[in-house]
N, C-alpha and C. Protein backbone atom coordinates (compact mmCIF):
# COMPACT_ATOMS: atom_id res chain seq x y z
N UNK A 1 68.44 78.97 154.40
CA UNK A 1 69.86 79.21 154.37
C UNK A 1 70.26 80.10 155.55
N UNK A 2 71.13 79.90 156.41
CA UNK A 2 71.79 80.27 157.52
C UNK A 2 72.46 81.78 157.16
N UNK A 3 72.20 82.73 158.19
CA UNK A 3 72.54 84.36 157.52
C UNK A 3 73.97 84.29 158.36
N UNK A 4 74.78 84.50 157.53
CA UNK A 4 76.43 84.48 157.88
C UNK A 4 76.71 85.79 158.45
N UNK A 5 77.22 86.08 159.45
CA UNK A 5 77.86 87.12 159.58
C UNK A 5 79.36 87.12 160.31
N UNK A 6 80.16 88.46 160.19
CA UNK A 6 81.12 88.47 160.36
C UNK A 6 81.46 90.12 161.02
N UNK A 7 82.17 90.09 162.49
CA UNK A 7 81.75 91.33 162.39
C UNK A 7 83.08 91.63 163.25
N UNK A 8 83.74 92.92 162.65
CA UNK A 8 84.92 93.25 162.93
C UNK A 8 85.00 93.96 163.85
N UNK A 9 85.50 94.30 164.97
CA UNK A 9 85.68 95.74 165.71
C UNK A 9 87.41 95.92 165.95
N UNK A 10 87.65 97.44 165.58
CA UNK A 10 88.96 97.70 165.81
C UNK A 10 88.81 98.97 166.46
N UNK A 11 89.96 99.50 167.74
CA UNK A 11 89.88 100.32 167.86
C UNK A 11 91.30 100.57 168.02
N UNK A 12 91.69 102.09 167.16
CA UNK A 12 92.92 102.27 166.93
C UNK A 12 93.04 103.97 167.76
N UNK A 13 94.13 104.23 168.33
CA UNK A 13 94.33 105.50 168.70
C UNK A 13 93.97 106.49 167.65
N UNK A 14 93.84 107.93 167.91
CA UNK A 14 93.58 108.80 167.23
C UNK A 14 94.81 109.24 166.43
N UNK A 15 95.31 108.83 165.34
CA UNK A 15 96.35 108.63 164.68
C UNK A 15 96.61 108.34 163.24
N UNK A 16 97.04 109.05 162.50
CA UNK A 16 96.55 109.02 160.96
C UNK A 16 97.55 107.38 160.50
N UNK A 17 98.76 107.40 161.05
CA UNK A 17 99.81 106.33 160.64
C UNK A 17 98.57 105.01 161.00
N UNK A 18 98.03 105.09 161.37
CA UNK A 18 96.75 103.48 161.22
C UNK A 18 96.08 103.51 159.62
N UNK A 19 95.64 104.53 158.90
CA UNK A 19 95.19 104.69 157.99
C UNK A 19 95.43 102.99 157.12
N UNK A 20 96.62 103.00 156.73
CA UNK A 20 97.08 101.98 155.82
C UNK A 20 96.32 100.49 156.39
N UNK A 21 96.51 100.46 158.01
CA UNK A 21 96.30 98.97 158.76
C UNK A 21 94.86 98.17 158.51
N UNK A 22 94.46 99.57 158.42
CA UNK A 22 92.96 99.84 158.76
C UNK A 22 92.60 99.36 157.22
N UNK A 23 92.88 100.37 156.07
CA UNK A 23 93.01 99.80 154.86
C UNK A 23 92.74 98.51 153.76
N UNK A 24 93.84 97.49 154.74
CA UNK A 24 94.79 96.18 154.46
C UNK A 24 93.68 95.53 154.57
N UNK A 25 93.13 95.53 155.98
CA UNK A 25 92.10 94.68 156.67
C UNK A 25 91.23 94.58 156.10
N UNK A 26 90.27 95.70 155.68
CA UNK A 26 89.07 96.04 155.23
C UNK A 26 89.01 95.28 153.78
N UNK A 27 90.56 95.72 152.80
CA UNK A 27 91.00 95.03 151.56
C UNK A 27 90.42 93.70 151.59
N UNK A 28 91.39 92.80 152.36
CA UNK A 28 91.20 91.81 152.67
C UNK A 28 90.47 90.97 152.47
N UNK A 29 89.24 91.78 153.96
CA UNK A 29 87.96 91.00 154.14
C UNK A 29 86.49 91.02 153.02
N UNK A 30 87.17 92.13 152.08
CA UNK A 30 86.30 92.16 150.85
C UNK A 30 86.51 91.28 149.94
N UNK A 31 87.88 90.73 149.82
CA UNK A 31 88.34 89.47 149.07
C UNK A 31 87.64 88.36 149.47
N UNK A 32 87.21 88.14 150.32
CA UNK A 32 86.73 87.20 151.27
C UNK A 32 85.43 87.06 150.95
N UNK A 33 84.45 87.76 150.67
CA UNK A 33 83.09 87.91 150.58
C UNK A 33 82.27 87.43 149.80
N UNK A 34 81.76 86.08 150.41
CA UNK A 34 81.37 84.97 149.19
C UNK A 34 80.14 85.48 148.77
N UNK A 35 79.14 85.98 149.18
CA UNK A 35 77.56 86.81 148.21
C UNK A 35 78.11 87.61 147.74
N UNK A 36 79.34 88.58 147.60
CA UNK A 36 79.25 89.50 146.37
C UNK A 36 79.74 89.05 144.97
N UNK A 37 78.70 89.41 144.27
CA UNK A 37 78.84 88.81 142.75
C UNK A 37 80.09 89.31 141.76
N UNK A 38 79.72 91.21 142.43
CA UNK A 38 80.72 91.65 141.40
C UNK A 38 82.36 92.21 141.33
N UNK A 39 82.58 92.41 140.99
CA UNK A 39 84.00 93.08 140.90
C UNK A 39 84.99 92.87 142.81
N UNK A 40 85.55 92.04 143.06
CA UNK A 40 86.02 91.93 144.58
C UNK A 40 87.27 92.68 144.71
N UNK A 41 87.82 93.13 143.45
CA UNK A 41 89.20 94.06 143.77
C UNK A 41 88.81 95.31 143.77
N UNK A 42 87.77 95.70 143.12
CA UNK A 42 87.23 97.05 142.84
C UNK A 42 86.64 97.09 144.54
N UNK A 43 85.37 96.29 144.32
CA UNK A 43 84.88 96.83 145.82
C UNK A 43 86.01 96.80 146.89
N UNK A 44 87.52 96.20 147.24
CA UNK A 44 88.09 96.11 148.54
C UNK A 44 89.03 97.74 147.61
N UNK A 45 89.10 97.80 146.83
CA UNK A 45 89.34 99.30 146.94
C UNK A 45 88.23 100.11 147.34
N UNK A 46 87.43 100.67 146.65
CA UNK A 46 86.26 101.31 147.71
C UNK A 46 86.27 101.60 148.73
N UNK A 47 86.23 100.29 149.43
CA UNK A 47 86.28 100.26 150.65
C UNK A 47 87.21 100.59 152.08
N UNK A 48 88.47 100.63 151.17
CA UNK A 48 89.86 100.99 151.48
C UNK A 48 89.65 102.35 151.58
N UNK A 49 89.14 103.56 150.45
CA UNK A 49 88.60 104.72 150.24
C UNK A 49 87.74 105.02 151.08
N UNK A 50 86.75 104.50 151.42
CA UNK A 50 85.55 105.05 152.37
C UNK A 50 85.93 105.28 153.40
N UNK A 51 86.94 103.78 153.64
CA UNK A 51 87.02 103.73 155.23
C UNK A 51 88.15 105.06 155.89
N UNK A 52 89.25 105.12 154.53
CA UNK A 52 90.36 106.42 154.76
C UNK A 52 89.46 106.92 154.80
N UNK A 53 88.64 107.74 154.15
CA UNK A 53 88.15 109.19 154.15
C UNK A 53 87.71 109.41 155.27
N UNK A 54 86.76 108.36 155.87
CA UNK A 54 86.31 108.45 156.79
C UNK A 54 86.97 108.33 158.30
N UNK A 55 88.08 107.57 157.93
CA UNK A 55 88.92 107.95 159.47
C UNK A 55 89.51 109.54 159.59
N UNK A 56 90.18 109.62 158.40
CA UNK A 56 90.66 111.36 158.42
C UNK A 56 89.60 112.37 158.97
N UNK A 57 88.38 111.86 158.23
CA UNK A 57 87.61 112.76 158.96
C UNK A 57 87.40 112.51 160.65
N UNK A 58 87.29 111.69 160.99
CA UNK A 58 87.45 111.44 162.14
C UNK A 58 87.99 112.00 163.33
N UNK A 59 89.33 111.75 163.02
CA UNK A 59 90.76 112.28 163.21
C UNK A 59 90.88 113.51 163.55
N UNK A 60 91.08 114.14 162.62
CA UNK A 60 91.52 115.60 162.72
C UNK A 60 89.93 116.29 162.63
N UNK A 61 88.67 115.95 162.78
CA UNK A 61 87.86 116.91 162.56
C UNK A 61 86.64 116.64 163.66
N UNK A 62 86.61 115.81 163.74
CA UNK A 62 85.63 115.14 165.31
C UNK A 62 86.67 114.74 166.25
N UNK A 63 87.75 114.48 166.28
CA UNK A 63 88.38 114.17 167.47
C UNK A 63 89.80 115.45 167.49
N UNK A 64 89.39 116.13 166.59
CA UNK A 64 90.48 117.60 166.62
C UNK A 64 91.76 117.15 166.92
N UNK A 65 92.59 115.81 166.09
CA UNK A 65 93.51 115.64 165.83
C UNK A 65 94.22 115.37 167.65
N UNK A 66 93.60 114.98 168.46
CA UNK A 66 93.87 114.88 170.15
C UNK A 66 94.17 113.34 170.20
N UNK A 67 95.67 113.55 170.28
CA UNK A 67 96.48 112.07 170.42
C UNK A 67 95.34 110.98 171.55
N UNK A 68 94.77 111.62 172.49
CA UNK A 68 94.38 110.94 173.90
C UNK A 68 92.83 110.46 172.98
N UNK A 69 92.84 110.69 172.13
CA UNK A 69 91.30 109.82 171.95
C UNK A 69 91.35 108.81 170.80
N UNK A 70 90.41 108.01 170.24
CA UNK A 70 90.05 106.83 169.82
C UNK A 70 89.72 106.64 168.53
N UNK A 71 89.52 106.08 167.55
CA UNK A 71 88.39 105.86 167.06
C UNK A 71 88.38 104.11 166.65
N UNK A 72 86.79 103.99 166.43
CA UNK A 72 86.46 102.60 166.58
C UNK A 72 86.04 102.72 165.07
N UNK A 73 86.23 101.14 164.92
CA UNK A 73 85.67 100.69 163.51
C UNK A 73 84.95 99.74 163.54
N UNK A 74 83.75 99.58 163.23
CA UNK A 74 83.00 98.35 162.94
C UNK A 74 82.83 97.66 161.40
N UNK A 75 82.83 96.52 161.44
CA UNK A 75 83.12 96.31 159.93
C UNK A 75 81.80 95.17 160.32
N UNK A 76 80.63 95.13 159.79
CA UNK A 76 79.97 94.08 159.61
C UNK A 76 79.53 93.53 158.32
N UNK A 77 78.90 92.17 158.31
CA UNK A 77 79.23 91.32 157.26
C UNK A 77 77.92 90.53 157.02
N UNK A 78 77.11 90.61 156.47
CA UNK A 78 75.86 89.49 156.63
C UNK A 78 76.11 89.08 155.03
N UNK A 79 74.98 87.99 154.60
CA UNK A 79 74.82 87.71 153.57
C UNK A 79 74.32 88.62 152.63
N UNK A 80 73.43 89.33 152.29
CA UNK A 80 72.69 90.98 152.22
C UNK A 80 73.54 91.96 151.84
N UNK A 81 74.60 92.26 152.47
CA UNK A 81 75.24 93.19 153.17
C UNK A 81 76.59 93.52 153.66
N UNK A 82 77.39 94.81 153.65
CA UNK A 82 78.42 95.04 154.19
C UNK A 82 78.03 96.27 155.05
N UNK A 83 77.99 96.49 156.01
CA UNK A 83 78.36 97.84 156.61
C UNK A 83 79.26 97.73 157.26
N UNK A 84 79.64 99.21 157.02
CA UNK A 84 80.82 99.71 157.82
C UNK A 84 80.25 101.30 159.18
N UNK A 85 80.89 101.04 159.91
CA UNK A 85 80.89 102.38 160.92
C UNK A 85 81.86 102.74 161.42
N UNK A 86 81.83 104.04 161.76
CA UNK A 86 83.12 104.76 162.08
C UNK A 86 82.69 105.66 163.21
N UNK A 87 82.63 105.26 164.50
CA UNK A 87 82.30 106.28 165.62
C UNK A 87 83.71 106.94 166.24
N UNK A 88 82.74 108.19 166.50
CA UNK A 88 83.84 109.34 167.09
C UNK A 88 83.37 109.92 168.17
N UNK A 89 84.62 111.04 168.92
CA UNK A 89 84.14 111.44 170.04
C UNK A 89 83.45 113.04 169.61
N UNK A 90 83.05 113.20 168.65
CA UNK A 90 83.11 114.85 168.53
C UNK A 90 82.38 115.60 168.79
N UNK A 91 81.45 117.08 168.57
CA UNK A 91 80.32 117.31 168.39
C UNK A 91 79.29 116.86 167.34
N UNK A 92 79.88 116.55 165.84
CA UNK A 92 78.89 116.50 165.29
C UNK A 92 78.69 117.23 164.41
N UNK A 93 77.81 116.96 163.14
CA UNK A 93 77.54 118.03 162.35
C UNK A 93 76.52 117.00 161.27
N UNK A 94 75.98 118.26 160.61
CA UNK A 94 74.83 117.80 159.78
C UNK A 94 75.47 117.27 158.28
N UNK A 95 75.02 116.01 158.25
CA UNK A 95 75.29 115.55 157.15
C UNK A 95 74.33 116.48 155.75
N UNK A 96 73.26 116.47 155.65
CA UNK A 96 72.94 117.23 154.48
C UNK A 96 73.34 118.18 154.31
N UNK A 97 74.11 118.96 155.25
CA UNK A 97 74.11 120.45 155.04
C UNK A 97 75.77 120.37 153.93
N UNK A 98 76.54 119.07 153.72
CA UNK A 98 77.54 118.97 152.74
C UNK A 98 77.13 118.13 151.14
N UNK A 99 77.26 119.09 150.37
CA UNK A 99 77.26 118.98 148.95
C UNK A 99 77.41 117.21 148.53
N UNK A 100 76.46 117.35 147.60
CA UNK A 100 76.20 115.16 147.24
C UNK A 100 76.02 115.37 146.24
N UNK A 101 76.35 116.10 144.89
CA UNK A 101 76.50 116.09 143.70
C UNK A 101 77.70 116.69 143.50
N UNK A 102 78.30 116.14 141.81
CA UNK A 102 79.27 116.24 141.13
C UNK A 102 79.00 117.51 140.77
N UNK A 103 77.86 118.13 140.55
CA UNK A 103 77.50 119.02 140.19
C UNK A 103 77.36 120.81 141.08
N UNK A 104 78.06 120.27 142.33
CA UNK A 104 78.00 121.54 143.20
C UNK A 104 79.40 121.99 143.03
N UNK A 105 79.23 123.27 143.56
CA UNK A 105 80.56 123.98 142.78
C UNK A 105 81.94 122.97 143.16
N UNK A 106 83.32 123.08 142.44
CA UNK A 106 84.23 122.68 142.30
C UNK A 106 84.78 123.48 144.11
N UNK A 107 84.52 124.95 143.83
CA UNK A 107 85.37 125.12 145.10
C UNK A 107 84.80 124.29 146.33
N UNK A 108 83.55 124.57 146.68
CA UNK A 108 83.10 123.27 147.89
C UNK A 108 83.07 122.56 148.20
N UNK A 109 83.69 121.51 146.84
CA UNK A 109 84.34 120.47 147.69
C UNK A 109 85.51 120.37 147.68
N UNK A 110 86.40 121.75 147.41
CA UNK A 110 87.92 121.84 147.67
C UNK A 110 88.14 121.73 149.27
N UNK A 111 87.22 122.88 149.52
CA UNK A 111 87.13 123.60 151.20
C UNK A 111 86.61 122.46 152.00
N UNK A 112 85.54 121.04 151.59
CA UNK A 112 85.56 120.61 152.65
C UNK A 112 84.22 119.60 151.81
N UNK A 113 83.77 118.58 152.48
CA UNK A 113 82.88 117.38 151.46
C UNK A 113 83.31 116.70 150.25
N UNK A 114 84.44 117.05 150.07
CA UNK A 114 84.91 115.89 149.25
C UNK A 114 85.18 114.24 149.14
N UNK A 115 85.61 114.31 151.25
CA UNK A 115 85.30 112.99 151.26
C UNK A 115 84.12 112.17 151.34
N UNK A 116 83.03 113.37 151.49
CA UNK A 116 81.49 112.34 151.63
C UNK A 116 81.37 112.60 150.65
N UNK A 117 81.59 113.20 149.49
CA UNK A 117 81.45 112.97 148.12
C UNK A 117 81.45 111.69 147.18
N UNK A 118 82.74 111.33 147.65
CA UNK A 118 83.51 110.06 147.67
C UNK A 118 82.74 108.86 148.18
N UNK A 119 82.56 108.62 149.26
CA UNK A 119 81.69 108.16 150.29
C UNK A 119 80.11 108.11 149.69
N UNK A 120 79.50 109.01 149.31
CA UNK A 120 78.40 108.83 148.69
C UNK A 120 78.32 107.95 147.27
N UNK A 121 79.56 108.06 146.54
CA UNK A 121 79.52 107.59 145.20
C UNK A 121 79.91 106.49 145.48
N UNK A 122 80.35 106.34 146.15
CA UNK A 122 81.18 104.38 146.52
C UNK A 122 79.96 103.27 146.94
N UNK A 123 79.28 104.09 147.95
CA UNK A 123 78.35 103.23 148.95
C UNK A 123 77.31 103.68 148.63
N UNK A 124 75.91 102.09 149.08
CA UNK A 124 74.86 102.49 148.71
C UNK A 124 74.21 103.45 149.54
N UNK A 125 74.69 103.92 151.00
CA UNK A 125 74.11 104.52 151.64
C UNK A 125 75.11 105.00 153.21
N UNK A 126 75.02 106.30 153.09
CA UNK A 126 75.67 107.28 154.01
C UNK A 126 74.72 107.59 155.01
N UNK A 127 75.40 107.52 156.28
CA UNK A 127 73.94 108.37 157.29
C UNK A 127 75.23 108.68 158.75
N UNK A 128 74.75 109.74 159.36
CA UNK A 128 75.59 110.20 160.26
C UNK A 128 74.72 110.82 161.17
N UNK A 129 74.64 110.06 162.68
CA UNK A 129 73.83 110.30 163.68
C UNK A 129 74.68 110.42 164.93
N UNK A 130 73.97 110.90 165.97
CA UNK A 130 74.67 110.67 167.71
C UNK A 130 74.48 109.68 167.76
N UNK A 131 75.12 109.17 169.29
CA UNK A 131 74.74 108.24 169.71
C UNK A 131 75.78 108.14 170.99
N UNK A 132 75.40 107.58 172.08
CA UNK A 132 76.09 107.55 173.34
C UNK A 132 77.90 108.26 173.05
N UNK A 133 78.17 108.92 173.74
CA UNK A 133 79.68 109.46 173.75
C UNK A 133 80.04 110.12 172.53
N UNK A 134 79.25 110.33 171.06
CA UNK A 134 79.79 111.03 170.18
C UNK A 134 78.86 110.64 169.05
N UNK A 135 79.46 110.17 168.08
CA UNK A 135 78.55 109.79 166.88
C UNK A 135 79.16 108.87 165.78
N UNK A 136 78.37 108.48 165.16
CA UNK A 136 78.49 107.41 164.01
C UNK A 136 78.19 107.60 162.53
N UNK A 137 79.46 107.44 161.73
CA UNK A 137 79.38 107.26 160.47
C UNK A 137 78.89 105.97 159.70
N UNK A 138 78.12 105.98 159.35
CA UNK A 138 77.59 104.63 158.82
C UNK A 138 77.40 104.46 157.20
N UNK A 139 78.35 103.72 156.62
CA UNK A 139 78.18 103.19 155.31
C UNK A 139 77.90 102.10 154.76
N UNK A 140 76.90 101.48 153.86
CA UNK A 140 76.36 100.42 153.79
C UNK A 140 76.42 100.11 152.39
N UNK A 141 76.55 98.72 151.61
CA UNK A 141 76.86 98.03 150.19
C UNK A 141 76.35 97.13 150.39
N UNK A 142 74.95 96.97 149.56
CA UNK A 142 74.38 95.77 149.53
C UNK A 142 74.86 94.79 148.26
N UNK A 143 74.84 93.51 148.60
CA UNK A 143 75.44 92.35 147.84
C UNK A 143 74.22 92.35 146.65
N UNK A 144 74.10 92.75 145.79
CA UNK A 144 72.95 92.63 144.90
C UNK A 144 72.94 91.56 143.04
């Protein structure tokens, strides 16, 4: 059987008013997704969620809210598989060092990890590395 893929790239100014566009699309293309078995309105919400959280963070926290920069979206698609990525221009920061249980205090994820909170509970897998010009958010949902 032939491995399907589908693979999105958007790149939208550094700009929260994209949030929704960005959203729609992602919605969409989860409607679309003939190997996933389960729930297709649930997962294109999710995904709608991951992908906001993850542009905001973006936005205002790796690209310090600076009209003059970018961010890119990759949306890929195999049979297997959905990932999503979200590269930025920023410094960077350590993903473990933010709270991944329900169970860490309430204030810490007032002050800040709430959206990889989110992000962790949605997707099967979070990872956040460099990579040429800045770095990459990477979230992944396997079709199971």
């Amino acid at each position: 059987m032939k491995n399907t893929q589908i693979e999105l790239q958007i790149k939208v100014p550094n700009q929260t008013r994209y949030l929704s566009l960005i959203g729609r699309i992602s919605e969409e293309l989860a409607k679309q997704l003939q190997n996933y078995t389960g729930d297709r309105e649930a997962l294109a919400n999710h995904i709608n969620v991951v992908l906001t959280e993850a542009l905001v963070n973006a936005i205002r926290h790796a690209n310090a809210n600076d009209p003059d920069e970018e961010v890119e979206i990759r949306i890929t698609v195999t049979d297997e598989e959905l990932l999503l990525q979200v590269f930025d221009h920023g410094r960077g920061f350590n993903l473990e060092s933010i709270s991944a249980t329900a169970e860490d205090s309430q204030h810490e994820l007032e002050d800040h990890g709430r959206g990889l909170y989110i992000m962790r509970s949605l997707m099967d897998s979070v990872e956040y590395y460099p990579v040429e010009g800045g770095n990459v958010l990477e979230m992944r949902k396997q079709f199971r």
